[in-house]
PDB file of N, CA and C in Angstrom:
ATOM      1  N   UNK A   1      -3.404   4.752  92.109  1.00  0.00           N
ATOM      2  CA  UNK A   1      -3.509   4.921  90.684  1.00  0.00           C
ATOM      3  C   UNK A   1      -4.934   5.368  90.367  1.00  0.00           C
ATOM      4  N   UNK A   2      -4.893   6.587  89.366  1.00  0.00           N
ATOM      5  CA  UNK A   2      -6.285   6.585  89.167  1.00  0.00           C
ATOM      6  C   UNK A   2      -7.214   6.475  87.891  1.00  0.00           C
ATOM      7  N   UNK A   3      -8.436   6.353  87.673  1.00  0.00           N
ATOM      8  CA  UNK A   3      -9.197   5.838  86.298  1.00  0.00           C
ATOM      9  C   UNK A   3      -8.633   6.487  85.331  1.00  0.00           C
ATOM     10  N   UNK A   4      -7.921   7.722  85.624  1.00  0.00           N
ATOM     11  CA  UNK A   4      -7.459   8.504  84.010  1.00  0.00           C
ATOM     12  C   UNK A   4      -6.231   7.774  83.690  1.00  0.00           C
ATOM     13  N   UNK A   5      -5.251   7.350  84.647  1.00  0.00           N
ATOM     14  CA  UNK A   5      -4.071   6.798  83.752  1.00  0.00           C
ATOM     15  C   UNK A   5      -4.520   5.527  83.747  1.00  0.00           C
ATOM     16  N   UNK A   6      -5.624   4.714  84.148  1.00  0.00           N
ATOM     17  CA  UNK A   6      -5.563   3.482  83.891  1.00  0.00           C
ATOM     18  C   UNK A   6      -6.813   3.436  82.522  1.00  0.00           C
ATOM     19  N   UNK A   7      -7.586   4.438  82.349  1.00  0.00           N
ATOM     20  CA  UNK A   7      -8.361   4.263  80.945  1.00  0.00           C
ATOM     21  C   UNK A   7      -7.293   4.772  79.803  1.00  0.00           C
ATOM     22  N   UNK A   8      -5.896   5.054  79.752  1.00  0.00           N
ATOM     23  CA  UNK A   8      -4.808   5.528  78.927  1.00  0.00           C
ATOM     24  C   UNK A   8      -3.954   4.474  78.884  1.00  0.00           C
ATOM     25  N   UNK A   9      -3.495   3.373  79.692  1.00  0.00           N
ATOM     26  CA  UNK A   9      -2.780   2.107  79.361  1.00  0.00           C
ATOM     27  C   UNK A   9      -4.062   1.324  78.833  1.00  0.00           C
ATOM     28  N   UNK A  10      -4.926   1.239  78.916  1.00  0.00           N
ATOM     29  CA  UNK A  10      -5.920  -0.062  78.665  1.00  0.00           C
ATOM     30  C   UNK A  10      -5.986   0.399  77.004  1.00  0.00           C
ATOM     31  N   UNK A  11      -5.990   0.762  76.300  1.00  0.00           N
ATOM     32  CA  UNK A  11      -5.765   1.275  74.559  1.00  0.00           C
ATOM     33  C   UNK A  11      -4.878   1.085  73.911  1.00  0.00           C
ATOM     34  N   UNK A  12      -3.645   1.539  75.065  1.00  0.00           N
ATOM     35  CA  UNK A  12      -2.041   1.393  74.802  1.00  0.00           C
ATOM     36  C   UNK A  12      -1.668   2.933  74.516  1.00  0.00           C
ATOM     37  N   UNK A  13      -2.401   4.242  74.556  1.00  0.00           N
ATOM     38  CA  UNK A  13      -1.687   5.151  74.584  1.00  0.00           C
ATOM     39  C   UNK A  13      -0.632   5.568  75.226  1.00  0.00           C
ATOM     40  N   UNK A  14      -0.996   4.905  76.457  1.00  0.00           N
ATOM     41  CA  UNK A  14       0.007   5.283  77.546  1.00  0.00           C
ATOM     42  C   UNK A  14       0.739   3.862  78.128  1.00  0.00           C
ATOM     43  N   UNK A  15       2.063   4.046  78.994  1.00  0.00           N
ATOM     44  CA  UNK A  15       2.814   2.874  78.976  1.00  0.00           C
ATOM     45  C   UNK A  15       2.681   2.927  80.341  1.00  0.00           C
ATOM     46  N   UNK A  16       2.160   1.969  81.155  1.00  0.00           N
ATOM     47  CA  UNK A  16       2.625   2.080  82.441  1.00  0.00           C
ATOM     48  C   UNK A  16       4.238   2.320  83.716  1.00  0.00           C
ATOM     49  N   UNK A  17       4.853   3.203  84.412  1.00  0.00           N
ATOM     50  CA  UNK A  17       5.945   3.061  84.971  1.00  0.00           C
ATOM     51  C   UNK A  17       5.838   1.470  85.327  1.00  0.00           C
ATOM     52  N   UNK A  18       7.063   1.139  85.172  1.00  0.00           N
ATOM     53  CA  UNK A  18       7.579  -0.187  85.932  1.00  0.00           C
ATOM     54  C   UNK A  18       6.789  -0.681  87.188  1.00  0.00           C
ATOM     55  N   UNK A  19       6.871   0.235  88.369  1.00  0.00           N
ATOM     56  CA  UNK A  19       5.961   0.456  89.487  1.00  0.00           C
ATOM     57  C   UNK A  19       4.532   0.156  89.499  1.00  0.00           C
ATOM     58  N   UNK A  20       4.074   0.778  88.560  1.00  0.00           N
ATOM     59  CA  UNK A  20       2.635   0.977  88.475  1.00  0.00           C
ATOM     60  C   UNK A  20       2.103  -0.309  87.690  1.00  0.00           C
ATOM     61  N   UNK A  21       3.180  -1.411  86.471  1.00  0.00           N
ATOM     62  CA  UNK A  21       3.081  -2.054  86.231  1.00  0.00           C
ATOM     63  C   UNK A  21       2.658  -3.200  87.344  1.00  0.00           C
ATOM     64  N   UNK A  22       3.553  -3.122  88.630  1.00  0.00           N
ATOM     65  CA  UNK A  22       3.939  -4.375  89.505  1.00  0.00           C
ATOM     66  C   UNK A  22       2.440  -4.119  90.252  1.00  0.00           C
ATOM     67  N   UNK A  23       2.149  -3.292  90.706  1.00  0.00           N
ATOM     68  CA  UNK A  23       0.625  -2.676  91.215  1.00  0.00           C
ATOM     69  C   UNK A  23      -0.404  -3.163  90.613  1.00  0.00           C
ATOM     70  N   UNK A  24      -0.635  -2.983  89.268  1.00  0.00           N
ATOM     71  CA  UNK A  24      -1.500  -3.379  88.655  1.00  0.00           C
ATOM     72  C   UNK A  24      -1.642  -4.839  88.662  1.00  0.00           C
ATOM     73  N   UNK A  25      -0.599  -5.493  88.430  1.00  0.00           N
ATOM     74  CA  UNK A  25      -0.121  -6.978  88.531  1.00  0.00           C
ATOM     75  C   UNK A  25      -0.907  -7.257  89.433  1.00  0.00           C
ATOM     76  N   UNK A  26      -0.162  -7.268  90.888  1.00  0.00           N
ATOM     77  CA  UNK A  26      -0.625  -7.361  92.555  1.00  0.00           C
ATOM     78  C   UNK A  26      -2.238  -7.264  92.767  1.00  0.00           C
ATOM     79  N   UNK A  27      -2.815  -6.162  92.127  1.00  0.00           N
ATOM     80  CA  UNK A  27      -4.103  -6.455  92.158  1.00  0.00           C
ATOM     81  C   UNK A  27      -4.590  -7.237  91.494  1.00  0.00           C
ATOM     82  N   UNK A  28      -4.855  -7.524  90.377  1.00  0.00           N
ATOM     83  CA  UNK A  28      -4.726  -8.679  89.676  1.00  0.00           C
ATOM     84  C   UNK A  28      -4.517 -10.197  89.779  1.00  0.00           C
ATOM     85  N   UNK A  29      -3.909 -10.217  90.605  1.00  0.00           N
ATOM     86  CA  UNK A  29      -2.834 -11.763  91.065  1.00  0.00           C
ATOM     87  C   UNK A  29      -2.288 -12.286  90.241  1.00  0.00           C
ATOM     88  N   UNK A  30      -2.039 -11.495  89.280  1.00  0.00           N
ATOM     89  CA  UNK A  30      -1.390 -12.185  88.090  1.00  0.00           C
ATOM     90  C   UNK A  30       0.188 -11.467  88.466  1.00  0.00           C
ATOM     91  N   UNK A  31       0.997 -12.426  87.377  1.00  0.00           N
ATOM     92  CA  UNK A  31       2.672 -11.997  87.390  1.00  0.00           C
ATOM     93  C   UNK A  31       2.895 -10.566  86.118  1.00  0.00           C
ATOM     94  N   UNK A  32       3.682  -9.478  85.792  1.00  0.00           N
ATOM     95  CA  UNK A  32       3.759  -8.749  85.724  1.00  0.00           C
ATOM     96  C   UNK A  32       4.082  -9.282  83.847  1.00  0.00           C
ATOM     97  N   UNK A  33       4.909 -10.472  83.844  1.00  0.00           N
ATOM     98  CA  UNK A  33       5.094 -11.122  82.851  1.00  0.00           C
ATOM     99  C   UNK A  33       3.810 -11.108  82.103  1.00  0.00           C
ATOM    100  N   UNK A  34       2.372 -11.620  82.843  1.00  0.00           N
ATOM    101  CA  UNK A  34       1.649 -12.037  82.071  1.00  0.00           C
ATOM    102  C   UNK A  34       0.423 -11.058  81.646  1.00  0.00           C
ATOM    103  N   UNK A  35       1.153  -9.146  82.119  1.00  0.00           N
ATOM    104  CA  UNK A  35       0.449  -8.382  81.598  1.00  0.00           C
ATOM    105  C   UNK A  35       0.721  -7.823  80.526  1.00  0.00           C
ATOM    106  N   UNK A  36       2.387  -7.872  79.918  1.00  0.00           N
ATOM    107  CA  UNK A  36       3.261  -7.740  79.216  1.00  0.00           C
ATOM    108  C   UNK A  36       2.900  -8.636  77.782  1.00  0.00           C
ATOM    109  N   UNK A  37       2.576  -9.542  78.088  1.00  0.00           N
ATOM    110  CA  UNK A  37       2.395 -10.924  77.295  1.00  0.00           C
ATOM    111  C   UNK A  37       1.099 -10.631  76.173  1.00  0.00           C
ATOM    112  N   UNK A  38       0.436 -11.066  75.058  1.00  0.00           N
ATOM    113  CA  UNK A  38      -0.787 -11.358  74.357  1.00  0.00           C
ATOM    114  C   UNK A  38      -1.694 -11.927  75.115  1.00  0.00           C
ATOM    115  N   UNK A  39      -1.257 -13.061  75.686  1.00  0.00           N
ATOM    116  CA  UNK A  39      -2.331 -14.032  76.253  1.00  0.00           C
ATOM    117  C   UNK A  39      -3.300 -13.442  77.375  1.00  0.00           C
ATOM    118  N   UNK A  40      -4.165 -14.360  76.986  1.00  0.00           N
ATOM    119  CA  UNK A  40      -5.692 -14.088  78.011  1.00  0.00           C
ATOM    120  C   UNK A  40      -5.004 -13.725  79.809  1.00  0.00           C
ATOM    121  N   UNK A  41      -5.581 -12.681  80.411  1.00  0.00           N
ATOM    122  CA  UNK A  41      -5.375 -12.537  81.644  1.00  0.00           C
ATOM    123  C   UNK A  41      -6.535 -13.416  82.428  1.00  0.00           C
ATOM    124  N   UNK A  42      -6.064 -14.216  83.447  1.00  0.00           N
ATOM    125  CA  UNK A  42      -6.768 -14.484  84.343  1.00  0.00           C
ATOM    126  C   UNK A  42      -7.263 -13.975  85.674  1.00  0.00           C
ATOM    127  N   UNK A  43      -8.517 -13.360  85.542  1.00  0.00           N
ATOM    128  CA  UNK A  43      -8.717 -12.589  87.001  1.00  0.00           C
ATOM    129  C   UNK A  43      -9.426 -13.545  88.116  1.00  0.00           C
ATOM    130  N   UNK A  44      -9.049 -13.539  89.064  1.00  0.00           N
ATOM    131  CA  UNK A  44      -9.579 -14.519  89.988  1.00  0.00           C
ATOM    132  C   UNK A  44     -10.463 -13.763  91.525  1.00  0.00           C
ATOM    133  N   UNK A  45     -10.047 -12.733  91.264  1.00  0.00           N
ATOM    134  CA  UNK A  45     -11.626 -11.781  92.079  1.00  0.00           C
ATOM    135  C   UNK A  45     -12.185 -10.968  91.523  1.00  0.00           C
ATOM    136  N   UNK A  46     -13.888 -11.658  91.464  1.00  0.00           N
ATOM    137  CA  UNK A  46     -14.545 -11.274  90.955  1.00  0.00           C
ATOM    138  C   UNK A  46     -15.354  -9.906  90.849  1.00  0.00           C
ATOM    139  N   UNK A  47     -14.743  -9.489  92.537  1.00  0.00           N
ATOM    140  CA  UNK A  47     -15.210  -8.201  92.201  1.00  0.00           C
ATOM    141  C   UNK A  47     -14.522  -7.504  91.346  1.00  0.00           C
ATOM    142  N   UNK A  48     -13.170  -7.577  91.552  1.00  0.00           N
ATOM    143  CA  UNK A  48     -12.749  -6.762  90.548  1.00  0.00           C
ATOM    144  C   UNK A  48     -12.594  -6.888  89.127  1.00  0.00           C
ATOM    145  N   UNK A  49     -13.061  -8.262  88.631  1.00  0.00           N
ATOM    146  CA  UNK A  49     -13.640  -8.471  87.584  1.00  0.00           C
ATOM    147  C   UNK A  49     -14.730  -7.985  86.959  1.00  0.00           C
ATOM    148  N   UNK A  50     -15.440  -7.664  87.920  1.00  0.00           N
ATOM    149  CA  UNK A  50     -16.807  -6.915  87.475  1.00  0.00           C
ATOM    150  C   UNK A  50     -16.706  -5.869  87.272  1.00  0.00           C
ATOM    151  N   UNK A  51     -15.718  -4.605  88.064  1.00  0.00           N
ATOM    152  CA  UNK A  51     -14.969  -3.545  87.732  1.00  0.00           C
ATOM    153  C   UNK A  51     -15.010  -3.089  86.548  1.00  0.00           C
ATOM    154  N   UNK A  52     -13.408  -3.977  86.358  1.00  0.00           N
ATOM    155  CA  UNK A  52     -12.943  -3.684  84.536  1.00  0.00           C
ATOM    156  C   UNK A  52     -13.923  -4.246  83.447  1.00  0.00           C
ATOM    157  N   UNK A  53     -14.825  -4.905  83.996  1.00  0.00           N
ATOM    158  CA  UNK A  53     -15.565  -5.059  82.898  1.00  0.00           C
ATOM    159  C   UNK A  53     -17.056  -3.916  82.366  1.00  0.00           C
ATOM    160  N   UNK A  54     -17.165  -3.594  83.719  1.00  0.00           N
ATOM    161  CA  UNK A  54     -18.022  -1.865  83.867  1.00  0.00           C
ATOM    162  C   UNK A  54     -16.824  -0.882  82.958  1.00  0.00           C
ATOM    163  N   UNK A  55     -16.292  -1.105  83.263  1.00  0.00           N
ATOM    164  CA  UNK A  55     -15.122   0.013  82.636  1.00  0.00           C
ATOM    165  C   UNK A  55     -14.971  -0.021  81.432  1.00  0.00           C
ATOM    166  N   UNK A  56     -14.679  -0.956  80.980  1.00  0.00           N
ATOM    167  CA  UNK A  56     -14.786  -1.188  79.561  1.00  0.00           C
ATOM    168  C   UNK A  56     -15.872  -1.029  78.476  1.00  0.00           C
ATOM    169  N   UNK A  57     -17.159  -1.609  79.487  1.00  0.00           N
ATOM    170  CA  UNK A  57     -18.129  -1.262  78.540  1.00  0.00           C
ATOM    171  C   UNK A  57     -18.794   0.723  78.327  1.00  0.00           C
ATOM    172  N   UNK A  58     -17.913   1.427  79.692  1.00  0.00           N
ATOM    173  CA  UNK A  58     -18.224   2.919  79.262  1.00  0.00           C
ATOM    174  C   UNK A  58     -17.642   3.833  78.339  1.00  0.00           C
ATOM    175  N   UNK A  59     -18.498   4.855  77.903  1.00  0.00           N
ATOM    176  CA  UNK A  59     -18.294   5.624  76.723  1.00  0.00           C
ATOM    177  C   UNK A  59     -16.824   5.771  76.908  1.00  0.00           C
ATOM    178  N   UNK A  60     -16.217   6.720  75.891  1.00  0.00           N
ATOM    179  CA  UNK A  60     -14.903   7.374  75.776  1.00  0.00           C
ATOM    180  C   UNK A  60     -15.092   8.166  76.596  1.00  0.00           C
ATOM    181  N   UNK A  61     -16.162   9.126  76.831  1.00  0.00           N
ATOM    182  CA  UNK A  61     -16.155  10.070  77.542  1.00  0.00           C
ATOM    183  C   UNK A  61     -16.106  10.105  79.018  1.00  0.00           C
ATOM    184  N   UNK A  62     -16.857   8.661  79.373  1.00  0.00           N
ATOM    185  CA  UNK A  62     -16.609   8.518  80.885  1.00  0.00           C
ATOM    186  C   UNK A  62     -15.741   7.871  81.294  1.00  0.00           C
ATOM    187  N   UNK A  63     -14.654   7.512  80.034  1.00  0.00           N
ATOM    188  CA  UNK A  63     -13.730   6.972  80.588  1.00  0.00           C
ATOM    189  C   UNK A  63     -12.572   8.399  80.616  1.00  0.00           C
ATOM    190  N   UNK A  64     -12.304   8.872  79.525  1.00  0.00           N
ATOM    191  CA  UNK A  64     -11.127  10.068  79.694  1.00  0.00           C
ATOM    192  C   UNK A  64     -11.636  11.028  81.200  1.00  0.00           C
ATOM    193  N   UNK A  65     -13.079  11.356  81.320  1.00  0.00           N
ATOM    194  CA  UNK A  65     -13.424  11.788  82.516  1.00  0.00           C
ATOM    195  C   UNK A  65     -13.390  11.376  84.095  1.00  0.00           C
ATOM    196  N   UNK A  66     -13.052   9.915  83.681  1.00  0.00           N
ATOM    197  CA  UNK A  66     -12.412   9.068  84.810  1.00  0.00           C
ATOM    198  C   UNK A  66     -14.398   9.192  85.954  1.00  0.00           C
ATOM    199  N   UNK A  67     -14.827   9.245  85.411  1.00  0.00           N
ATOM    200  CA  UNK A  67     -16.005   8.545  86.871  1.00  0.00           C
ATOM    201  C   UNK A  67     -15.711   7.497  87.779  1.00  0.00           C
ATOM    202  N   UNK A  68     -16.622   7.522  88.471  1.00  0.00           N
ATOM    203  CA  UNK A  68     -16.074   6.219  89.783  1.00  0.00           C
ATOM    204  C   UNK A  68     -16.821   4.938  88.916  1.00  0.00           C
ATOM    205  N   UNK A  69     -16.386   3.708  89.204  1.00  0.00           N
ATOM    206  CA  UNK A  69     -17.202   2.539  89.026  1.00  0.00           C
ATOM    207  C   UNK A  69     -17.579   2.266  90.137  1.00  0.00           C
ATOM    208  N   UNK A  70     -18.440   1.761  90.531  1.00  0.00           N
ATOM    209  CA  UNK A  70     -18.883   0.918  92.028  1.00  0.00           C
ATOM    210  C   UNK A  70     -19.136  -0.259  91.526  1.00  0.00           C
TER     211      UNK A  70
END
C-alpha cells in the first residue's frame, strides 16, 4: 500500500478495499472492527506510531505527493 492511498483514507475521501482494510488492521494490531468504529485506536508499536504521527503533522502537499517518512 502506498502514502497516496493511505493520505486519501486518513480524511475519508477515499474508502479503503475490504483487503486493504484487513492490512491496515494487521499492521496496526488492531481488529478491522475497531478501524471502522469512532473510538480511539490503540497503537502498540511505537515505531509505527511515530510514523503516522510524522504523517499527520505534514503539509497537504507532502502528503498528496506521498514523500517517504523515515
Amino acid at each position: 500500500m502506498n502514502n497516496k492511498s493511505l493520505s486519501r483514507y486518513e480524511p475519508g475521501s477515499s474508502i479503503p478495499p475490504a483487503d486493504a482494510l484487513k492490512n491496515i488492521a494487521d499492521a496496526l494490531g488492531v481488529s478491522s472492527d475497531a478501524l471502522l468504529n469512532d473510538d480511539t485506536v490503540s497503537i502498540k508499536d511505537k515505531e509505527l506510531l511515530k510514523k503516522f504521527q510524522a504523517i499527520q503533522n505534514m503539509s497537504e502537499e507532502d502528503k498528496s505527493s506521498g514523500n517517504k517518512v523515515s
